[in-house]
N, C-alpha and C. Protein backbone atom coordinates (compact mmCIF):
# COMPACT_ATOMS: atom_id res chain seq x y z
N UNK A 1 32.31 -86.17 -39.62
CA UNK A 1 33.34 -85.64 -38.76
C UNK A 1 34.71 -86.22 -39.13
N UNK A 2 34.89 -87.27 -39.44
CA UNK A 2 36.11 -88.00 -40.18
C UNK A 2 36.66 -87.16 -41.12
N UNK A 3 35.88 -87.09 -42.06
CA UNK A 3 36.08 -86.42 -43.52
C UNK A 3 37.14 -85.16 -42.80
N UNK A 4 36.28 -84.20 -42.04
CA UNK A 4 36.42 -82.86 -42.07
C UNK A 4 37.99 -83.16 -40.90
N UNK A 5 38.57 -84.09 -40.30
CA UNK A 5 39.44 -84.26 -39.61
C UNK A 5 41.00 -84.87 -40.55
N UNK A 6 40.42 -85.83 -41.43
CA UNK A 6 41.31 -86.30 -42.24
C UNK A 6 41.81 -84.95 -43.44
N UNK A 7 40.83 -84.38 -43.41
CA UNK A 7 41.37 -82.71 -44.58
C UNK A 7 42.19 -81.79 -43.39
N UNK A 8 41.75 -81.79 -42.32
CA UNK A 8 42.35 -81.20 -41.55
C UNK A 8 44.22 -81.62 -41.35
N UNK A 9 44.05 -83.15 -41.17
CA UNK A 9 45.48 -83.95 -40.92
C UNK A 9 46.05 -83.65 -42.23
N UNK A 10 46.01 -83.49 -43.42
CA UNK A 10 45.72 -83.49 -44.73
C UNK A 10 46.50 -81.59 -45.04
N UNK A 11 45.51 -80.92 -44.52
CA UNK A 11 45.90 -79.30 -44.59
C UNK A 11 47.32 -79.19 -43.76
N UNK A 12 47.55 -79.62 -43.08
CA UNK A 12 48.85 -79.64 -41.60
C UNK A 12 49.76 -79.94 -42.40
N UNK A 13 49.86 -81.00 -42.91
CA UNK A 13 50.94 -82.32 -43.58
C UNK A 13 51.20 -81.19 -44.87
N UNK A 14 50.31 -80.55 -45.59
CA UNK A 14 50.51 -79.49 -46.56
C UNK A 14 51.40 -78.44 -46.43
N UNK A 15 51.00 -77.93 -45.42
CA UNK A 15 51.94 -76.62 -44.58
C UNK A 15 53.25 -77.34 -44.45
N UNK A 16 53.17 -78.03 -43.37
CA UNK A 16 54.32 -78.43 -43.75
C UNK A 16 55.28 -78.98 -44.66
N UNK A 17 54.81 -79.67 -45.61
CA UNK A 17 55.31 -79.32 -46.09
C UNK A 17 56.02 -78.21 -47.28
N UNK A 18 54.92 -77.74 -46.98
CA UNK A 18 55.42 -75.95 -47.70
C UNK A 18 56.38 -75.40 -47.36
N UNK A 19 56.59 -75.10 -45.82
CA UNK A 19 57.40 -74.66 -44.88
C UNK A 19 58.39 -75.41 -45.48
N UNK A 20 58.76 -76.46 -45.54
CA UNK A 20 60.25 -77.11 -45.76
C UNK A 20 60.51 -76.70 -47.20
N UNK A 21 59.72 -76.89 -48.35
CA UNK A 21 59.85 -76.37 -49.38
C UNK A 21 60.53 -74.78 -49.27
N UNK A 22 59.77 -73.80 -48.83
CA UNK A 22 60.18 -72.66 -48.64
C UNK A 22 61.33 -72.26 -48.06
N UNK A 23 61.41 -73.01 -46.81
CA UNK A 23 63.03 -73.20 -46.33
C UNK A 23 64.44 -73.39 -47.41
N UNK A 24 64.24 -74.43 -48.37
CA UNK A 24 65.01 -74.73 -48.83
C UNK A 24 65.14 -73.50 -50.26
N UNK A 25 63.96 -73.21 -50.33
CA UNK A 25 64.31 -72.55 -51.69
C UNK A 25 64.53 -71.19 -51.54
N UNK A 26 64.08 -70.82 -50.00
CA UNK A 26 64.52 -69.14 -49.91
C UNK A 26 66.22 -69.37 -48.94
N UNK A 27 66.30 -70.78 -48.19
CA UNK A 27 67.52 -70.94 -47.73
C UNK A 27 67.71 -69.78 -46.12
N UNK A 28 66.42 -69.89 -45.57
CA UNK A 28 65.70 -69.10 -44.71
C UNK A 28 64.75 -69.50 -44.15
N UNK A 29 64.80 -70.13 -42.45
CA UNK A 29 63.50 -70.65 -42.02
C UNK A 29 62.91 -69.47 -41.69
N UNK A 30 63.24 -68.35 -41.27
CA UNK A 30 62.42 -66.93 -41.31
C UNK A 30 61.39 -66.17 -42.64
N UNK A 31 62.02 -66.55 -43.14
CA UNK A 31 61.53 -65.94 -44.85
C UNK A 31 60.40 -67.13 -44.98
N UNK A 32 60.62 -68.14 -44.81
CA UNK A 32 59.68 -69.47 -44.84
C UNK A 32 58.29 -69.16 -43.65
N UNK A 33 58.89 -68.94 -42.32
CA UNK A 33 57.94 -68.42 -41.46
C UNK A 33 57.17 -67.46 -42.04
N UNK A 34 57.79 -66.32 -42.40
CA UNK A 34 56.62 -65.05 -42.95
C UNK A 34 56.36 -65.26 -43.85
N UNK A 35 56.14 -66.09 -44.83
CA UNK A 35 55.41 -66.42 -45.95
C UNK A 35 53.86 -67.36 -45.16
N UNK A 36 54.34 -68.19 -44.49
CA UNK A 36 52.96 -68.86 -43.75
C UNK A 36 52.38 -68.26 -42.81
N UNK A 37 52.76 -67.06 -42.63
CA UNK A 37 52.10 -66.04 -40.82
C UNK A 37 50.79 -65.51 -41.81
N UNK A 38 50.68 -65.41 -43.15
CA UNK A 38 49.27 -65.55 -43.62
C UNK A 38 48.22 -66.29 -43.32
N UNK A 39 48.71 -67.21 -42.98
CA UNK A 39 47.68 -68.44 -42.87
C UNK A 39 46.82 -68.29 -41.56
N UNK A 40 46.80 -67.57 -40.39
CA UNK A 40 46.00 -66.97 -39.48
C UNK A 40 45.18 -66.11 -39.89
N UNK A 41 45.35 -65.22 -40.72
CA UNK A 41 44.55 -64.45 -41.61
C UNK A 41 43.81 -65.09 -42.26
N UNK A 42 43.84 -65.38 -42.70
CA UNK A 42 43.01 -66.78 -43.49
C UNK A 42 42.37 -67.32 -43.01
N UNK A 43 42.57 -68.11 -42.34
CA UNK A 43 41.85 -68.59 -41.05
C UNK A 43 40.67 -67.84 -40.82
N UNK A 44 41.31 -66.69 -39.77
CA UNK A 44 40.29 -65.44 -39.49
C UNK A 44 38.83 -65.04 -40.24
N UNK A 45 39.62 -64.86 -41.35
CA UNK A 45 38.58 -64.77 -42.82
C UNK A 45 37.38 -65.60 -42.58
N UNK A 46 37.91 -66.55 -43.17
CA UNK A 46 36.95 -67.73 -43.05
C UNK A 46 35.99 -67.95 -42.24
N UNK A 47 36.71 -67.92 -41.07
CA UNK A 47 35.69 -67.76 -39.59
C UNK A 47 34.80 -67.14 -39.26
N UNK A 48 35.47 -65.77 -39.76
CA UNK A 48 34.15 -64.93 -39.57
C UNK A 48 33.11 -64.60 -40.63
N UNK A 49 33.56 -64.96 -41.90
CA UNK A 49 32.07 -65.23 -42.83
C UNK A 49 31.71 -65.99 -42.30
N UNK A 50 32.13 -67.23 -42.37
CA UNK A 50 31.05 -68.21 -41.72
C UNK A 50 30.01 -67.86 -40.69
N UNK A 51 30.62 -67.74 -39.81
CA UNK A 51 29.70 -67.01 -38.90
C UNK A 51 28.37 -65.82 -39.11
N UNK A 52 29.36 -64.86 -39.86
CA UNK A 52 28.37 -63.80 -39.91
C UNK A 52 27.16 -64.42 -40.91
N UNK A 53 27.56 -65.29 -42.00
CA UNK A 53 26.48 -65.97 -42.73
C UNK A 53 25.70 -66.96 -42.26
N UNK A 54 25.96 -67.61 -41.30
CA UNK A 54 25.34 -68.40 -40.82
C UNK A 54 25.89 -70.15 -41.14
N UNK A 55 26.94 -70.04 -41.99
CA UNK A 55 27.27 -71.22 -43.01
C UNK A 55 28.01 -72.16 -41.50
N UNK A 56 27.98 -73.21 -42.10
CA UNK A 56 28.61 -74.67 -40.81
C UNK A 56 30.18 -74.39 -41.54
N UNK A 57 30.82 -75.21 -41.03
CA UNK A 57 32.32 -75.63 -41.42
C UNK A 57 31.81 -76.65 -41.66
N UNK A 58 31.79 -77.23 -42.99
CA UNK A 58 31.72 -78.53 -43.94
C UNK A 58 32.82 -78.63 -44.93
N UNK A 59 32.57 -79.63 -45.54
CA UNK A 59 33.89 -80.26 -46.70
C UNK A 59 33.95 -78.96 -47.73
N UNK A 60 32.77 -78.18 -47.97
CA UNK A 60 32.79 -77.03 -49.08
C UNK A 60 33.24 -76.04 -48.44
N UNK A 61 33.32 -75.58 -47.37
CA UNK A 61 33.89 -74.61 -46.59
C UNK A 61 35.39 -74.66 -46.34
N UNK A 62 35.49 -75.97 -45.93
CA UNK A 62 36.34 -76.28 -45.76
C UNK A 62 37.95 -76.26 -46.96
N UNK A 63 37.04 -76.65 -48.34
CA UNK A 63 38.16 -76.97 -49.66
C UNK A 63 38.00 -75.31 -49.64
N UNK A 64 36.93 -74.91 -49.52
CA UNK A 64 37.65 -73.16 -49.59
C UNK A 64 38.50 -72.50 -48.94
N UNK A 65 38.80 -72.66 -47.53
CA UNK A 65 40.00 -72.56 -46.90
C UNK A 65 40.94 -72.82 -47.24
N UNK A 66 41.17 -74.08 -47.75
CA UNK A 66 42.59 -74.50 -48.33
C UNK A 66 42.52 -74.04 -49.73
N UNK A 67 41.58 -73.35 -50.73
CA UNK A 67 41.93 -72.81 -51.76
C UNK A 67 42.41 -71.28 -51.07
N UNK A 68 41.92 -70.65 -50.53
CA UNK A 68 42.19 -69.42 -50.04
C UNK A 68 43.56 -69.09 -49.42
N UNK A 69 44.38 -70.34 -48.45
CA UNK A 69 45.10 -70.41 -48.13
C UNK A 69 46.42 -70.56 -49.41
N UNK A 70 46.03 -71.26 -50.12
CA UNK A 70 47.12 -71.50 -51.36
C UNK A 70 47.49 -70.29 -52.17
N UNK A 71 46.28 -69.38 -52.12
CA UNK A 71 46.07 -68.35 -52.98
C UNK A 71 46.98 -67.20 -51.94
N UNK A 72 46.46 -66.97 -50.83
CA UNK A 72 47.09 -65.88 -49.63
C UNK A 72 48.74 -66.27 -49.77
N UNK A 73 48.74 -67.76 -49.49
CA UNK A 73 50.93 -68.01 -49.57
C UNK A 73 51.50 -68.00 -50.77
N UNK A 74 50.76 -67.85 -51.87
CA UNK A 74 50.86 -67.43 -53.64
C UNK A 74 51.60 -66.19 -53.50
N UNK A 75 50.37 -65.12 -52.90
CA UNK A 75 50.55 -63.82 -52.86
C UNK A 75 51.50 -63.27 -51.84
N UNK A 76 51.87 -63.84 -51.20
CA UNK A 76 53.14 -63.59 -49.74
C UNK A 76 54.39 -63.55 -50.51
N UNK A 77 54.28 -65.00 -50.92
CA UNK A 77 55.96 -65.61 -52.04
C UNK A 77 56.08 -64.11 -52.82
N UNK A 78 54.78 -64.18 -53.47
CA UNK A 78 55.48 -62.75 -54.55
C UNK A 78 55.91 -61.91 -53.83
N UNK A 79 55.28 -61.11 -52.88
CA UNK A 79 56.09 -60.32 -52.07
C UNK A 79 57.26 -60.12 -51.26
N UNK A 80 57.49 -61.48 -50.83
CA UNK A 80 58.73 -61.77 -50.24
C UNK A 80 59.90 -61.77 -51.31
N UNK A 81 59.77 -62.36 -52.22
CA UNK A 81 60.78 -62.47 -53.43
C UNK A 81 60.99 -61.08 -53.68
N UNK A 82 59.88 -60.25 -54.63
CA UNK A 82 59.98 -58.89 -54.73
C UNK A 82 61.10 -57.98 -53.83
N UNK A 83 60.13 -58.25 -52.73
CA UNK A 83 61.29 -57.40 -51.70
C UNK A 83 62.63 -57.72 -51.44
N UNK A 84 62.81 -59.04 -51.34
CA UNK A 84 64.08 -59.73 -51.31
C UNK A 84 65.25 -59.37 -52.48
N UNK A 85 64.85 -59.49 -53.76
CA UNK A 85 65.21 -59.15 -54.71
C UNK A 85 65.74 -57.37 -55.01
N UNK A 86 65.20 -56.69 -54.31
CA UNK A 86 65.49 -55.57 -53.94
C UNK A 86 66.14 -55.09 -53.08
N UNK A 87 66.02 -55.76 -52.02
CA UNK A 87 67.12 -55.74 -50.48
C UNK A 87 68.51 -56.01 -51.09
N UNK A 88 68.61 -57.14 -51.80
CA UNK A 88 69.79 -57.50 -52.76
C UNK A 88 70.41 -56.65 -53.16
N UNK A 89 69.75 -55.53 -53.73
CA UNK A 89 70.59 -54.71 -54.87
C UNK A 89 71.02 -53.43 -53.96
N UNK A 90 70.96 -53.84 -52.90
CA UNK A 90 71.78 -52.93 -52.04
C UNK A 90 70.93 -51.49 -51.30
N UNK A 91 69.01 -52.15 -51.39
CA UNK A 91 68.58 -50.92 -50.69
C UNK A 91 68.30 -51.55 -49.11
N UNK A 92 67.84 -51.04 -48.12
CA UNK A 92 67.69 -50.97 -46.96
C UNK A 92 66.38 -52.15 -47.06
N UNK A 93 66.13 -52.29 -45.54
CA UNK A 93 64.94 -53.43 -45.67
C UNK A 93 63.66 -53.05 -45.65
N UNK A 94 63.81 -51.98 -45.02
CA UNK A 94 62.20 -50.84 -45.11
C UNK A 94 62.43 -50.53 -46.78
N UNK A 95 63.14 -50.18 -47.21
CA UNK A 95 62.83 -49.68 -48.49
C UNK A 95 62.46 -51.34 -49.74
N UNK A 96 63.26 -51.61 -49.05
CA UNK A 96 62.87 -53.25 -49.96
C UNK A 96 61.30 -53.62 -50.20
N UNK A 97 60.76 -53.60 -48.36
CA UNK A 97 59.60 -53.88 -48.07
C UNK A 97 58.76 -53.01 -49.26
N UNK A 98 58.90 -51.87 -48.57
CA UNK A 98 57.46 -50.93 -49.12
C UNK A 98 57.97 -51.14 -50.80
N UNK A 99 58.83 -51.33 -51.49
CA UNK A 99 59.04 -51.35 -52.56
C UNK A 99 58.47 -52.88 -53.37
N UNK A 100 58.34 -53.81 -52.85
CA UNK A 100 58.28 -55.01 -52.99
C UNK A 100 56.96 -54.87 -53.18
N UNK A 101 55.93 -54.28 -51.80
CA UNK A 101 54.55 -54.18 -51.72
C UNK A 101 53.85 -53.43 -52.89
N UNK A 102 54.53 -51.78 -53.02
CA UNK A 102 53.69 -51.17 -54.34
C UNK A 102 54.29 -51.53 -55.61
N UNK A 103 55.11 -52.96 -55.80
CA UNK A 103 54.68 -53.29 -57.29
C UNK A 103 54.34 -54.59 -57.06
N UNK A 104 53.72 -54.94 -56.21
CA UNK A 104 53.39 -56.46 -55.98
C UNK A 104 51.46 -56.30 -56.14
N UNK A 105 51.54 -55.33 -55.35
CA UNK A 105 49.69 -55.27 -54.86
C UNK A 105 49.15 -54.80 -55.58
N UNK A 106 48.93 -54.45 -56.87
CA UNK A 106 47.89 -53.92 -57.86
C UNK A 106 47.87 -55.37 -58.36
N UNK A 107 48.56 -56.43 -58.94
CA UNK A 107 48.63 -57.52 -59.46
C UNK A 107 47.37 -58.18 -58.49
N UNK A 108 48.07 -58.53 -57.11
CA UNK A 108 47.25 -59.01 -55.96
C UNK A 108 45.83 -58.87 -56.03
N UNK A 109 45.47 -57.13 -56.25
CA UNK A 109 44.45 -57.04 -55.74
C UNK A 109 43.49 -56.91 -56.93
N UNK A 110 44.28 -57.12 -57.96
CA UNK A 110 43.13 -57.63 -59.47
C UNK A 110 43.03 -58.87 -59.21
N UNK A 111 44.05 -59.71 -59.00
CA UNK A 111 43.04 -61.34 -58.75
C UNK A 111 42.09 -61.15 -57.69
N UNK A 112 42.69 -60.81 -56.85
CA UNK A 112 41.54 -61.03 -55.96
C UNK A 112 40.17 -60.35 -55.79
N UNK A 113 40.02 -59.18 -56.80
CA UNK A 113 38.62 -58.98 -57.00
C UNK A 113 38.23 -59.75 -57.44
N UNK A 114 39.05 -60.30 -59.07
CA UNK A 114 38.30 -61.38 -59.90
C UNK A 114 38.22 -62.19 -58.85
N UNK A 115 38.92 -62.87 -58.28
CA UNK A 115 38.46 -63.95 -57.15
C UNK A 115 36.91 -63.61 -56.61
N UNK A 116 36.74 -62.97 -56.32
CA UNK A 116 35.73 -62.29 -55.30
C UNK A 116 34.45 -62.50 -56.74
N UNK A 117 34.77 -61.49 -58.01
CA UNK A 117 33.48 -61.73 -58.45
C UNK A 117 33.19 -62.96 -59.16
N UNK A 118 33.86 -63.52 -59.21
CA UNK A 118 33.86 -65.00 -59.65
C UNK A 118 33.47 -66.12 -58.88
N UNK A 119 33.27 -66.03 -57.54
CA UNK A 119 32.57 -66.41 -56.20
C UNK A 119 31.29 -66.02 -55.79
N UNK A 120 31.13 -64.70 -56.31
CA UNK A 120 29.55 -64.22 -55.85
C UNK A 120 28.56 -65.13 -56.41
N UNK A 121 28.61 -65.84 -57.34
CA UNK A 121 27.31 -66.71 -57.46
C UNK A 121 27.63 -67.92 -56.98
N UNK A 122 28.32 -68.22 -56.66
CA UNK A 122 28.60 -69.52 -55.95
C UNK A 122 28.45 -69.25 -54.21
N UNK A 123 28.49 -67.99 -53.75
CA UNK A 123 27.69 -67.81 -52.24
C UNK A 123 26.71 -67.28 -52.46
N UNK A 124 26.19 -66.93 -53.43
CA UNK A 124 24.62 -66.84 -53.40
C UNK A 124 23.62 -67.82 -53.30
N UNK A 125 24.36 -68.87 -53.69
CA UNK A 125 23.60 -70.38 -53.26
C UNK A 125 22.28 -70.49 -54.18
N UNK A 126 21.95 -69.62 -55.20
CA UNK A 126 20.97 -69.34 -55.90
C UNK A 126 20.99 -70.76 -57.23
N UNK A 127 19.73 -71.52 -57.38
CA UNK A 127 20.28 -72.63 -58.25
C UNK A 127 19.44 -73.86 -57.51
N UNK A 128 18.86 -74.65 -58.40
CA UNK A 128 19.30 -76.10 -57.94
C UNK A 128 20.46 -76.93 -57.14
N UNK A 129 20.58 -77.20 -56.00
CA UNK A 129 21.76 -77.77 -55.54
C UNK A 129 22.66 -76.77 -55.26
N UNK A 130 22.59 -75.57 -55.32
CA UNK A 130 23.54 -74.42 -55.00
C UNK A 130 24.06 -74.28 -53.76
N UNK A 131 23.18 -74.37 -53.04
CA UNK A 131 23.47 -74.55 -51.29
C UNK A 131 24.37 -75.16 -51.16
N UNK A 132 24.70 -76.50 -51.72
CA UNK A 132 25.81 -77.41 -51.16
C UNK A 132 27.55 -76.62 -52.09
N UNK A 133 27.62 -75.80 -53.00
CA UNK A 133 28.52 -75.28 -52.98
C UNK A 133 28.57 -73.82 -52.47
N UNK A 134 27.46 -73.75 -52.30
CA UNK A 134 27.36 -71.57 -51.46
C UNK A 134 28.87 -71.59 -50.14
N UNK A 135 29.28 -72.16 -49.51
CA UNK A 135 30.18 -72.34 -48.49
C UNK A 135 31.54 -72.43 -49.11
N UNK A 136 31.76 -73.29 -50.07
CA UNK A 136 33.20 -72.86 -50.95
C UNK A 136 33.00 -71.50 -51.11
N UNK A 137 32.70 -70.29 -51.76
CA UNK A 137 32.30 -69.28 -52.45
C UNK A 137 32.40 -68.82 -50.95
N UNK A 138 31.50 -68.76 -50.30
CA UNK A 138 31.76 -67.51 -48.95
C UNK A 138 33.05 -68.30 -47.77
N UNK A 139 33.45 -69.11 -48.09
CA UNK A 139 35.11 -69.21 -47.55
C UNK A 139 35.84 -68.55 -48.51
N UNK A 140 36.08 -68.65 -49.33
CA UNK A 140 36.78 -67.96 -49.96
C UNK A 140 36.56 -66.24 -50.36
N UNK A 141 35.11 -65.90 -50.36
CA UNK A 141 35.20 -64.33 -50.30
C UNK A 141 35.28 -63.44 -49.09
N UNK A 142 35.15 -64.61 -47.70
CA UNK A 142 35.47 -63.56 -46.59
C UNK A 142 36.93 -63.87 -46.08
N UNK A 143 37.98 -64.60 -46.87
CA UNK A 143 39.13 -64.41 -46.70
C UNK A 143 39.72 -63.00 -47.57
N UNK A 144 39.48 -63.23 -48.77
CA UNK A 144 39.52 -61.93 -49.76
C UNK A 144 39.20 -60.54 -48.92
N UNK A 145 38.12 -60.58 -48.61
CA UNK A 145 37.63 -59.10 -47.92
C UNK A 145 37.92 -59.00 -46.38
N UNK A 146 37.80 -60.12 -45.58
CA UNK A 146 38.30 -59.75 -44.16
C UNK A 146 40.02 -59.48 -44.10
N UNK A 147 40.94 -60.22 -44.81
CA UNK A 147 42.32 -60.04 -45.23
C UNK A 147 42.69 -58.67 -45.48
N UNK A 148 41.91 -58.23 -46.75
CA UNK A 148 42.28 -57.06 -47.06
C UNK A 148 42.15 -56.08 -46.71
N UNK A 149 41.14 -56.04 -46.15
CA UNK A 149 40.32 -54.78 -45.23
C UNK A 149 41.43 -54.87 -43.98
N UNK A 150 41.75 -55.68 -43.71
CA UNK A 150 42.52 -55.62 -42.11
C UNK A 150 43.93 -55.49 -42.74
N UNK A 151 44.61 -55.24 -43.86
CA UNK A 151 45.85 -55.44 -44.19
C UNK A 151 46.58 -55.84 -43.70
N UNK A 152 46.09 -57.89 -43.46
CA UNK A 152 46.92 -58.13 -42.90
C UNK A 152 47.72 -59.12 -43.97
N UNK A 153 47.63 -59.35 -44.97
CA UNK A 153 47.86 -60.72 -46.24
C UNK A 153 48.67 -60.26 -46.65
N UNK A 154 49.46 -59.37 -46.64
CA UNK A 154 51.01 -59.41 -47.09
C UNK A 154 51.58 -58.86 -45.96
N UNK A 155 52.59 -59.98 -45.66
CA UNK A 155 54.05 -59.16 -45.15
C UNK A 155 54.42 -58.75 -44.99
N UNK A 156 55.10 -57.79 -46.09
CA UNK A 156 55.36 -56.19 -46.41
C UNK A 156 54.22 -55.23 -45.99
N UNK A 157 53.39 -55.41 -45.67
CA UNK A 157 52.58 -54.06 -45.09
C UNK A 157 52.79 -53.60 -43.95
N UNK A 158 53.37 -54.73 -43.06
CA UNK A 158 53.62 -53.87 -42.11
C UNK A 158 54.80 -52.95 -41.92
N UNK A 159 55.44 -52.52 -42.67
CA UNK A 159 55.94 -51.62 -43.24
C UNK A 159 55.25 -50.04 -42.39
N UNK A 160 53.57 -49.86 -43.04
CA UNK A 160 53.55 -48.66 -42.69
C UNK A 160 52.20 -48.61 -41.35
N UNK A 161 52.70 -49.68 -40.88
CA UNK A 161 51.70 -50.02 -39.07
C UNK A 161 52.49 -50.29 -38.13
N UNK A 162 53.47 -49.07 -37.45
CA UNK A 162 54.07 -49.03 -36.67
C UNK A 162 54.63 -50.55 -35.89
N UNK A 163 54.14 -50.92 -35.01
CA UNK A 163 54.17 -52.74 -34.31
C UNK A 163 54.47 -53.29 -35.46
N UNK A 164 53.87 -53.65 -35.93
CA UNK A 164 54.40 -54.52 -37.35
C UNK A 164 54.98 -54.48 -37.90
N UNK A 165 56.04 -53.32 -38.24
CA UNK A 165 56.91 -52.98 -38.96
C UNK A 165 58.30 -54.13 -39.05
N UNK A 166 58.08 -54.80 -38.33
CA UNK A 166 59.19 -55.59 -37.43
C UNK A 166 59.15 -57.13 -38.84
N UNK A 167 58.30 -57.00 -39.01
CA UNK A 167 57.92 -58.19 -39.85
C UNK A 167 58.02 -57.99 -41.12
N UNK A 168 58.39 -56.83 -41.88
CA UNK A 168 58.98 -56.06 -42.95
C UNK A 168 60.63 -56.63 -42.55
N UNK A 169 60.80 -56.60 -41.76
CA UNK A 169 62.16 -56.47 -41.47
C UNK A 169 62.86 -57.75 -42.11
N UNK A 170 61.54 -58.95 -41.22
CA UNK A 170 62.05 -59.92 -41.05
C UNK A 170 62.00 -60.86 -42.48
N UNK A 171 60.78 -59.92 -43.41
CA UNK A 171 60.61 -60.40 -44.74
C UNK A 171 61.99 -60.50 -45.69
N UNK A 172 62.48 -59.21 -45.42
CA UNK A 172 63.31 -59.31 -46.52
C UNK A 172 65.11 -59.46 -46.16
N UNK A 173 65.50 -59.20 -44.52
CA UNK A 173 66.57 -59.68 -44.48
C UNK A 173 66.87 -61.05 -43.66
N UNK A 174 65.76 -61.64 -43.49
CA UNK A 174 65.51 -63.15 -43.15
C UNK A 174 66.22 -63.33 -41.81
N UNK A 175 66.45 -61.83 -40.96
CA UNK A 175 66.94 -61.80 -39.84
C UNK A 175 66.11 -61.16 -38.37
């Protein structure tokens, strides 16, 4: 229980300092915010493989969260930049958004298959000693598939989900 509390104090101290990182380099605590509003998604993910598999929250579950998480605010940054970079050149912020998203997400969503099939034998738990890494592998593939399926891992999508749209907004004019 230590272990899994000190990664926890450990994951926090990370974020944050990401958040300040991001602050400074987008020069935007908003743009910094919607780059980490992934990280509930993520979360989510996680949670509910676990569950539906039956897997505990342990140290292997656990380093998969925080790989999953690194990987989800990887894929945000690109999008936020993208779009940002486009808002710049003088288009609107809806157009930034959705523009940012369809040349951002084919990239996205080739890693993250490879992610995904590059994990399937590692949650198959199949192996000598496999079990004790099967929980990295299904943290990390039910962030991949619960994320994406719910489109909620980029930013810019909400773009075309009415309520959410608001957060497109906030992606790319940091207002």
């Amino acid at each position: 229980m230590q272990t899994l509390s000190s990664l926890g104090v450990g994951l926090l101290l990370a974020v944050l300092v990401i958040f300040l990182l991001l602050a400074a380099n987008f020069q935007s605590m908003k743009l910094a915010f919607v780059v980490l509003s992934t990280i509930p998604a993520v979360v989510c993910g996680v949670i509910f493989i676990l569950l539906i598999t039956g897997t505990t929250l342990n140290v292997q579950s656990f380093m998969g969260a925080i790989m999953a998480i690194g990987v989800a605010v990887a894929n945000a940054i690109l999008l936020v930049i993208f779009a940002e970079e486009y808002r710049r050149a003088g288009n609107t912020s809806s157009v930034a958004a959705i523009h940012g998203t369809q040349t951002r997400m084919r990239p996205i969503l080739m890693t993250s298959m490879a992610m995904i099939a590059g994990m399937i034998p590692m949650a198959r738990g199949i192996g000598e000693g496999a079990q004790q890494t099967a929980p990295l592998g299904r943290a990390v593939i039910g962030w991949v598939v619960v994320c994406y399926r719910c489109d909620s891992a980029d930013p810019a999508s909400g773009v075309f989900h009415g309520p959410r749209a608001r957060w497109s907004e906030i992606a790319v004019t940091g207002s």
